[in-house]
N, C-alpha and C. Protein backbone atom coordinates (compact mmCIF):
# COMPACT_ATOMS: atom_id res chain seq x y z
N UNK A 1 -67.43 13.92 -4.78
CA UNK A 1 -66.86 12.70 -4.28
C UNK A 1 -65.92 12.06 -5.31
N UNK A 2 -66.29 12.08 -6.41
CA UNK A 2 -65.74 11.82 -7.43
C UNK A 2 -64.46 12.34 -8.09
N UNK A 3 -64.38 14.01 -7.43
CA UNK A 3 -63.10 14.38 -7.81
C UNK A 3 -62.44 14.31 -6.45
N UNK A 4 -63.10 13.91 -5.40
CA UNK A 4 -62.22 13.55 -3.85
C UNK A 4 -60.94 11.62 -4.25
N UNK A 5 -61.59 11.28 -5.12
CA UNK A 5 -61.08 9.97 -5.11
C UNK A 5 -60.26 9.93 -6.19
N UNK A 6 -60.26 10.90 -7.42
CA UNK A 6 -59.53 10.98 -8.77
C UNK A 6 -58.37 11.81 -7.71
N UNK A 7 -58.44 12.62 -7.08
CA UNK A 7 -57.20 13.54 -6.09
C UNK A 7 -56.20 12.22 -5.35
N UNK A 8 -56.84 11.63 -5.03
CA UNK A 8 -56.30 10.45 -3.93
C UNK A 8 -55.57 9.43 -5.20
N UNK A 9 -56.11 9.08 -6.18
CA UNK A 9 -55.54 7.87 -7.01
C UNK A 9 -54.24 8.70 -8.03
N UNK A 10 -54.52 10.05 -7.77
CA UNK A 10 -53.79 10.53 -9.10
C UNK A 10 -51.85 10.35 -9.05
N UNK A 11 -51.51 9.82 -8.01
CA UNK A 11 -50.43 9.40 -7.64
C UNK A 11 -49.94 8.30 -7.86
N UNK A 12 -51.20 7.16 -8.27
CA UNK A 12 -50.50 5.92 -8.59
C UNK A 12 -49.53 6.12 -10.06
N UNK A 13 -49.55 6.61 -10.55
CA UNK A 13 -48.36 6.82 -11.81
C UNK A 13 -46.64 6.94 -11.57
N UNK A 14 -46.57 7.43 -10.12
CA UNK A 14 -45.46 7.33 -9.22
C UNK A 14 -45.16 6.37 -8.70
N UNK A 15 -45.93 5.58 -8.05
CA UNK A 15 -46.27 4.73 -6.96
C UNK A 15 -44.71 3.87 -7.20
N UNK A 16 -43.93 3.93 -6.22
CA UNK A 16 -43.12 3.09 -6.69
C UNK A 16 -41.39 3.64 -6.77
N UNK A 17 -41.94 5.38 -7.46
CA UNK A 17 -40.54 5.88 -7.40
C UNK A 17 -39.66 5.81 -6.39
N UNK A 18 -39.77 6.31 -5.27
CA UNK A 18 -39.22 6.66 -3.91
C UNK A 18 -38.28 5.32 -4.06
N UNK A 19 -39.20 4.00 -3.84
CA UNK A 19 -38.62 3.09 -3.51
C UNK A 19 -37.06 2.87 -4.39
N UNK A 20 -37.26 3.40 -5.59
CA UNK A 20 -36.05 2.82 -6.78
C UNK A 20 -34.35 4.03 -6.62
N UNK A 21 -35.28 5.03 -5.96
CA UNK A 21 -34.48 6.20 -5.85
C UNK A 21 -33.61 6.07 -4.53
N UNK A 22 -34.07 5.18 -3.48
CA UNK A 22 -33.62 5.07 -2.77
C UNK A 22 -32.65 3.69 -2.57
N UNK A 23 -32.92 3.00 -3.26
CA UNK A 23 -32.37 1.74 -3.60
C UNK A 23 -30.59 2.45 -4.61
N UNK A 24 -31.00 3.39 -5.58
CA UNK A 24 -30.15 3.90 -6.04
C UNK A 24 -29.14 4.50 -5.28
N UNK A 25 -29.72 5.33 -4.77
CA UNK A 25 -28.75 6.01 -3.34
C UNK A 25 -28.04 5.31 -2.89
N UNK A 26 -28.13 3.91 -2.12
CA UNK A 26 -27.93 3.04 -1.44
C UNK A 26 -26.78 2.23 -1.87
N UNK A 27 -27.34 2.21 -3.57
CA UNK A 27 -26.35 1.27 -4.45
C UNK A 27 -24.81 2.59 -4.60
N UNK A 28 -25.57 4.22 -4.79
CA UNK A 28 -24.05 4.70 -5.18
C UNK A 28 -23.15 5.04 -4.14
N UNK A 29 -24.16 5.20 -2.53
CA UNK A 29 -23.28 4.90 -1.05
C UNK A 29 -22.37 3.76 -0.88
N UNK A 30 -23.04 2.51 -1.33
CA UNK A 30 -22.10 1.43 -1.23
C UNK A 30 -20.54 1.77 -1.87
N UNK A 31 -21.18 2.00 -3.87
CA UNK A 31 -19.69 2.08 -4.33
C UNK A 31 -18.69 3.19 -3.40
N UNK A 32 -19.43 4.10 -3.08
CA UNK A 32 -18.43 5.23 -2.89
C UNK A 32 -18.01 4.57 -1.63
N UNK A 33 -18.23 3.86 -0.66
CA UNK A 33 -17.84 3.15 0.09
C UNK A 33 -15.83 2.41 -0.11
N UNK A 34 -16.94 1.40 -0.89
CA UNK A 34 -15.68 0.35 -1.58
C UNK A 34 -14.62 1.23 -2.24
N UNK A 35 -15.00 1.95 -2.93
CA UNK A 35 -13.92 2.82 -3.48
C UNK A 35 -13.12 3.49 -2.49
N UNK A 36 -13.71 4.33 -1.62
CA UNK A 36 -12.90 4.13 -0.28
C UNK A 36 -12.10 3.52 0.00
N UNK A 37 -12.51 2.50 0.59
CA UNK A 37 -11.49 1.22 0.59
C UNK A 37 -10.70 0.90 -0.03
N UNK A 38 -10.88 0.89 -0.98
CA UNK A 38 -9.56 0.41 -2.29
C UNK A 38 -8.49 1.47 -2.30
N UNK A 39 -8.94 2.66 -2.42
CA UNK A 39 -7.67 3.82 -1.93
C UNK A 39 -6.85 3.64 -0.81
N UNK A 40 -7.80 3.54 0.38
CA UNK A 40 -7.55 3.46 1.45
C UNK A 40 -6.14 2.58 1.71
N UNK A 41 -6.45 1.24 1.13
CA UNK A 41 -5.91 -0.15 1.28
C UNK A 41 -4.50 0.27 0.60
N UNK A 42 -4.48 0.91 -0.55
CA UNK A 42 -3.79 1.07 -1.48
C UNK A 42 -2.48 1.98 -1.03
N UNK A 43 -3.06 3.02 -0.33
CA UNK A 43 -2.32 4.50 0.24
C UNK A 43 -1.26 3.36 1.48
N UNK A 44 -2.09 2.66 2.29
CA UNK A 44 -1.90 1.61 3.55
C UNK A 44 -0.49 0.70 3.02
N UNK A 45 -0.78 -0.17 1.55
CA UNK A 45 0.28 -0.92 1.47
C UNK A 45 1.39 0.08 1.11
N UNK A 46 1.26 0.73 -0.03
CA UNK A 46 2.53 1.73 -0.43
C UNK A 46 3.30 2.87 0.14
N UNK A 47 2.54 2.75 2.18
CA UNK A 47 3.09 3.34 3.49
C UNK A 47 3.79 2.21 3.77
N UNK A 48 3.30 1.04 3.80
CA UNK A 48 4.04 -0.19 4.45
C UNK A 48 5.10 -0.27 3.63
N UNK A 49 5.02 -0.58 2.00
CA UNK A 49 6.01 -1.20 1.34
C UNK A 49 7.58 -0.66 0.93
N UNK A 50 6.91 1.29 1.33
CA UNK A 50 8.42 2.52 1.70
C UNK A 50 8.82 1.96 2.63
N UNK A 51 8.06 2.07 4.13
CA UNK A 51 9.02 1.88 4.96
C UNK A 51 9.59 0.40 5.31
N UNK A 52 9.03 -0.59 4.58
CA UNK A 52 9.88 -1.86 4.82
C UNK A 52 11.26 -1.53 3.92
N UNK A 53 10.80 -1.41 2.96
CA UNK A 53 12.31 -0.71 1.95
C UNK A 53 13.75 -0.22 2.72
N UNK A 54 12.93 1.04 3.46
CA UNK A 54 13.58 1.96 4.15
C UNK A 54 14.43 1.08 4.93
N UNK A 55 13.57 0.51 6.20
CA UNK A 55 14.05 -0.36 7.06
C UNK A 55 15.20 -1.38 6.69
N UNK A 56 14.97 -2.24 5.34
CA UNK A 56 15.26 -3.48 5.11
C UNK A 56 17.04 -2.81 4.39
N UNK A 57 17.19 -1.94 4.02
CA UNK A 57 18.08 -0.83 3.43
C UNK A 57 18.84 -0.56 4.32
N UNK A 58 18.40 0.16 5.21
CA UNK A 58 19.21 0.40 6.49
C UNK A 58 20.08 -0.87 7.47
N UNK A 59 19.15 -2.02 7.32
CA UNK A 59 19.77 -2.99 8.08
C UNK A 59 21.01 -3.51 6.79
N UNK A 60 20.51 -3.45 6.14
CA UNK A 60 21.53 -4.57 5.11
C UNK A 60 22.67 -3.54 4.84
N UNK A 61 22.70 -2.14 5.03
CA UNK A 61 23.82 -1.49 5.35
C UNK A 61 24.43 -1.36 6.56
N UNK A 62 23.73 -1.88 7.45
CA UNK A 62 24.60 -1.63 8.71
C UNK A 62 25.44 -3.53 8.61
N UNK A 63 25.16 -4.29 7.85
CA UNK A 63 25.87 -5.40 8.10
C UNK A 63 26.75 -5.34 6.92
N UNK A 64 26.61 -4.21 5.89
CA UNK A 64 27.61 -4.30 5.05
C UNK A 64 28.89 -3.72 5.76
N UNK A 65 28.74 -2.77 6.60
CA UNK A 65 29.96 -2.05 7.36
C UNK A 65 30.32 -2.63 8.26
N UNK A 66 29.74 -3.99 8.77
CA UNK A 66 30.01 -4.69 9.49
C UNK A 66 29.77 -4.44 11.06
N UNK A 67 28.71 -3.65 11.21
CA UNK A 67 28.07 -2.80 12.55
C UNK A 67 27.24 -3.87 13.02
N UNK A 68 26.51 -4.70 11.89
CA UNK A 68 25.82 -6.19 12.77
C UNK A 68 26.25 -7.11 11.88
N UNK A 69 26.38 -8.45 12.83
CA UNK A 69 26.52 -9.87 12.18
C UNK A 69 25.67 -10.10 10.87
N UNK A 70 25.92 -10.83 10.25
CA UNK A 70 25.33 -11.65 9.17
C UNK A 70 25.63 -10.75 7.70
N UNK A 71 25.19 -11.65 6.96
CA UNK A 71 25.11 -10.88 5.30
C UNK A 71 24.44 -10.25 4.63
N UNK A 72 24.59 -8.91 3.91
CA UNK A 72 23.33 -7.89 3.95
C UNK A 72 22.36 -8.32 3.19
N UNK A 73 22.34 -9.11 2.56
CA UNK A 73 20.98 -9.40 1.73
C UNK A 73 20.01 -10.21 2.70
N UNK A 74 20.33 -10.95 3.81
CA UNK A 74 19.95 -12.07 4.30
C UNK A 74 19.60 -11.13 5.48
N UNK A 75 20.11 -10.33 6.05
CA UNK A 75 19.77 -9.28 7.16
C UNK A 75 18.39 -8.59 6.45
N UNK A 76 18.69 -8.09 4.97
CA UNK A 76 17.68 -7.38 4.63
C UNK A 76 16.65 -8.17 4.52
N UNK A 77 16.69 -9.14 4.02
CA UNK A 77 15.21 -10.32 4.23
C UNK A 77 14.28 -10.58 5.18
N UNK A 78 15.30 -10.47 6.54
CA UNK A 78 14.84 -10.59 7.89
C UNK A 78 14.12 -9.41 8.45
N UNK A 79 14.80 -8.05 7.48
CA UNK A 79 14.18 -6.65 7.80
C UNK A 79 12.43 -6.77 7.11
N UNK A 80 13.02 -7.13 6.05
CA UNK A 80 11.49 -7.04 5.12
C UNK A 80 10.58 -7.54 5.51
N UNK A 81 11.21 -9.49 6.18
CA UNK A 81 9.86 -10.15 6.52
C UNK A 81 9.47 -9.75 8.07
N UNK A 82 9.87 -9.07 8.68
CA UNK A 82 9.87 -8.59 9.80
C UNK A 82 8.64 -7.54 9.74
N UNK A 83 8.92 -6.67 8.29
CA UNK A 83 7.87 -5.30 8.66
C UNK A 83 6.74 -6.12 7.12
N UNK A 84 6.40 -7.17 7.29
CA UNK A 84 5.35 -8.03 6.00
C UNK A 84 5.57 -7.43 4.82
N UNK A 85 6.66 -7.49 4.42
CA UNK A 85 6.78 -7.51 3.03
C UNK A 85 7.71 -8.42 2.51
N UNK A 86 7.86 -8.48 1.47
CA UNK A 86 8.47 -9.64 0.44
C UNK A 86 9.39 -8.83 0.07
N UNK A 87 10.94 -9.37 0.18
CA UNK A 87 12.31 -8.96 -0.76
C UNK A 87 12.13 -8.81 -1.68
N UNK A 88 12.13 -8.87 -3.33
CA UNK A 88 12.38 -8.61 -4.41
C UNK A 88 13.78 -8.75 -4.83
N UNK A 89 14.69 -7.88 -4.63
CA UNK A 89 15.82 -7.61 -5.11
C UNK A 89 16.68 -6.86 -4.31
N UNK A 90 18.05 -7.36 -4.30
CA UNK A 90 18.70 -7.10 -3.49
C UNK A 90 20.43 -6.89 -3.96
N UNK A 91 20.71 -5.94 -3.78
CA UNK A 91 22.01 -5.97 -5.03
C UNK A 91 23.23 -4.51 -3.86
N UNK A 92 24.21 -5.22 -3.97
CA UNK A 92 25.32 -4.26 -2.95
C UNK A 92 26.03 -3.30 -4.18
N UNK A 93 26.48 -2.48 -3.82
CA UNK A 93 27.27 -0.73 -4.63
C UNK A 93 28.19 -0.71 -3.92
N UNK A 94 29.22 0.13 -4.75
CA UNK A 94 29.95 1.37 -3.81
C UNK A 94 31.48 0.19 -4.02
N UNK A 95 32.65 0.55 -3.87
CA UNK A 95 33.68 -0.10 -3.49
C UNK A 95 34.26 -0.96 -3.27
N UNK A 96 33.37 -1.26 -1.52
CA UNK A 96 33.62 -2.49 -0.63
C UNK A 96 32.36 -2.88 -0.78
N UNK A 97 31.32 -2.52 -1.57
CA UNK A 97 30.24 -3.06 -1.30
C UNK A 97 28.56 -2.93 -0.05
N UNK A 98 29.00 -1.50 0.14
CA UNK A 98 28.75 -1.00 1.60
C UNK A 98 27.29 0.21 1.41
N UNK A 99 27.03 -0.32 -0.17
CA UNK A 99 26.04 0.47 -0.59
C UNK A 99 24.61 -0.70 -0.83
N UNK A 100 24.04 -1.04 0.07
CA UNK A 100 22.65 -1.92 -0.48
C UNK A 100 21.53 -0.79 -0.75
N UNK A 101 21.06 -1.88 -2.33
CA UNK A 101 19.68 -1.16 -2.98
C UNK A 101 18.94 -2.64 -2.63
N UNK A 102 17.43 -2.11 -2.33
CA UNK A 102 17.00 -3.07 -1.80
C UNK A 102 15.21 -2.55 -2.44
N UNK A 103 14.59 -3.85 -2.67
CA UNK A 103 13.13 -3.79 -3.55
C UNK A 103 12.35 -4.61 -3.01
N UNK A 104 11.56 -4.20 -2.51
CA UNK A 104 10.09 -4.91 -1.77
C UNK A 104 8.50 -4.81 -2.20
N UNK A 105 7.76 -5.72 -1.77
CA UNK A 105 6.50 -5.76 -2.22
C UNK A 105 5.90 -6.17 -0.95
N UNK A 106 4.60 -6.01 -1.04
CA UNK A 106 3.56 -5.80 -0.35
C UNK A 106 2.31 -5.99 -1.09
N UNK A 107 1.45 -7.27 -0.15
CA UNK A 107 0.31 -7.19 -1.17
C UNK A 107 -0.87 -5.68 -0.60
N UNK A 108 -1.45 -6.07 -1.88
CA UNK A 108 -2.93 -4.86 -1.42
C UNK A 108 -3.68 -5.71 -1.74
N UNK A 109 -5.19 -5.49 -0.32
CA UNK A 109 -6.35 -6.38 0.37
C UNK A 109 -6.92 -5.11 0.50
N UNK A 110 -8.07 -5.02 -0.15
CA UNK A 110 -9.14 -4.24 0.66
C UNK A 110 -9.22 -4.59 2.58
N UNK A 111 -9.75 -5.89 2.69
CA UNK A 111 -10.03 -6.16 3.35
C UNK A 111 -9.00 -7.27 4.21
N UNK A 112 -8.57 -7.67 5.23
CA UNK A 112 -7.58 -8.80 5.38
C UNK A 112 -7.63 -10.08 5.02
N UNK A 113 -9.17 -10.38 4.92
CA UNK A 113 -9.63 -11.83 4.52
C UNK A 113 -9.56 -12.31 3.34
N UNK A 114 -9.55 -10.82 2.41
CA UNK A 114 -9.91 -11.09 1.15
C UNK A 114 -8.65 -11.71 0.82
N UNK A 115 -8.46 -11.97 -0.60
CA UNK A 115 -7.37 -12.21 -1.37
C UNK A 115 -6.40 -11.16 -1.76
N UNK A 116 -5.04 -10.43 -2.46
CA UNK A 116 -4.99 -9.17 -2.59
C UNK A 116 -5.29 -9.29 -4.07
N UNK A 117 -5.55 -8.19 -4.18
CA UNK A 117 -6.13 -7.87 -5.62
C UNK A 117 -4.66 -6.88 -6.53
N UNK A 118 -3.66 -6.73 -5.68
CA UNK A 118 -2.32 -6.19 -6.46
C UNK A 118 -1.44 -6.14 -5.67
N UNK A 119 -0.52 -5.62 -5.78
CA UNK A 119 1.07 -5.50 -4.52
C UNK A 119 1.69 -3.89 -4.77
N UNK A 120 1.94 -3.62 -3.63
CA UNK A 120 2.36 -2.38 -3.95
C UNK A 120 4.30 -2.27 -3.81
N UNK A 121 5.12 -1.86 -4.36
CA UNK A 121 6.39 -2.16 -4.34
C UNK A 121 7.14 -1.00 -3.39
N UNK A 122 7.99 -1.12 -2.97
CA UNK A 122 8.97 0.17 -2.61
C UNK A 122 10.84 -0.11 -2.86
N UNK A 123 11.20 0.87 -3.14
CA UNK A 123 12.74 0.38 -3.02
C UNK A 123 13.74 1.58 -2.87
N UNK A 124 14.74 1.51 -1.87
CA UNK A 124 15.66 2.09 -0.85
C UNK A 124 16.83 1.78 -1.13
N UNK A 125 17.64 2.71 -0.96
CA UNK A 125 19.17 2.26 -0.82
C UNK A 125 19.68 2.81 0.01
N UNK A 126 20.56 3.02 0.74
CA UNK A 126 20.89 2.84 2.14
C UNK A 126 23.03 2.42 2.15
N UNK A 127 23.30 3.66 2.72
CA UNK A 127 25.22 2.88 2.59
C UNK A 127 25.99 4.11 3.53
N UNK A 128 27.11 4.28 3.58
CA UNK A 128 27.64 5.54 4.75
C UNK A 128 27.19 6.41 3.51
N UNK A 129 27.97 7.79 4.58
CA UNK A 129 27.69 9.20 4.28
C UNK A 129 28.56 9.59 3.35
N UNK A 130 28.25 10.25 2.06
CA UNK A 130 29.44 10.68 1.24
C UNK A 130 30.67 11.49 2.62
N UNK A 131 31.47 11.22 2.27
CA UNK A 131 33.00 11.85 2.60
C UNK A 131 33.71 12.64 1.42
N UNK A 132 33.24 13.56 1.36
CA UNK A 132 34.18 14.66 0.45
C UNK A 132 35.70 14.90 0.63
N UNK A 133 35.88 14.90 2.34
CA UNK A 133 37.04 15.42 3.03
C UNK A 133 37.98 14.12 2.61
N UNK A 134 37.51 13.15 2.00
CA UNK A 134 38.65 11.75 1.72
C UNK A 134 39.08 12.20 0.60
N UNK A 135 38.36 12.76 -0.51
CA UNK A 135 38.65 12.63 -1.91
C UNK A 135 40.16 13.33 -1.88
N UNK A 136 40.70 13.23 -2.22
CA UNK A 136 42.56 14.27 -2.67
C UNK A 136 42.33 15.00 -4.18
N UNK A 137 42.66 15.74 -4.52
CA UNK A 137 42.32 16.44 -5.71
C UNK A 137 44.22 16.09 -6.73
């Protein structure tokens, strides 16, 4: 009887593990979670913040050639805040001026509620097509 009850108690020296091991688990599921997220969020703004670039580039060249009304920096603003990003910098090239480089930001949020915790940037330039056949030698 005596070694029936030393068999049964000989476990309390454990008693307890499972619980901490699983708590652990739990804790390194979470991070790998969040870390998730933070990539995630990250990959998300610096998709957004190319193609506002892209976009905001393209418009402010089509008003440098005079294909739409208004002035290309101010077109490109309207491009940027259009696709949620923030202008930066905005500067015309080329000749007549028909070359916009254009720099945007975008914050990064894990989450939408949160605050962002960085900004991700992009920047585009955008103007006609080289013409070789103009040059005269």
């Amino acid at each position: 009887m005596k070694e029936l009850y030393k068999a049964q108690n000989s476990k309390g020296a454990q008693a307890g593990n499972g619980t901490v091991l699983m708590l652990a688990v739990i804790c390194l599921g979470f991070f790998a979670l969040v870390t998730v997220l933070m990539l995630t969020a990250a990959s998300n703004a610096a998709t957004k913040a190319a193609s506002a670039a892209d976009l905001a580039a393209l418009a402010g060249a089509d008003a440098a050639r005079f294909l739409i009304p208004g002035e290309p920096c101010s077109v490109a603003t309207s491009s940027a805040h259009s696709n949620e990003a923030i202008l930066t910098q905005c500067s015309r090239m080329g000749a007549n001026g028909e070359i916009v480089q254009i720099s945007v930001k975008v914050p990064v949020s894990i989450v939408g509620w949160l605050p962002p915790l960085s900004v991700a940037t992009g920047t585009a330039r955008a103007g006609p097509p080289p013409q070789p056949w103009l040059t005269l030698p």
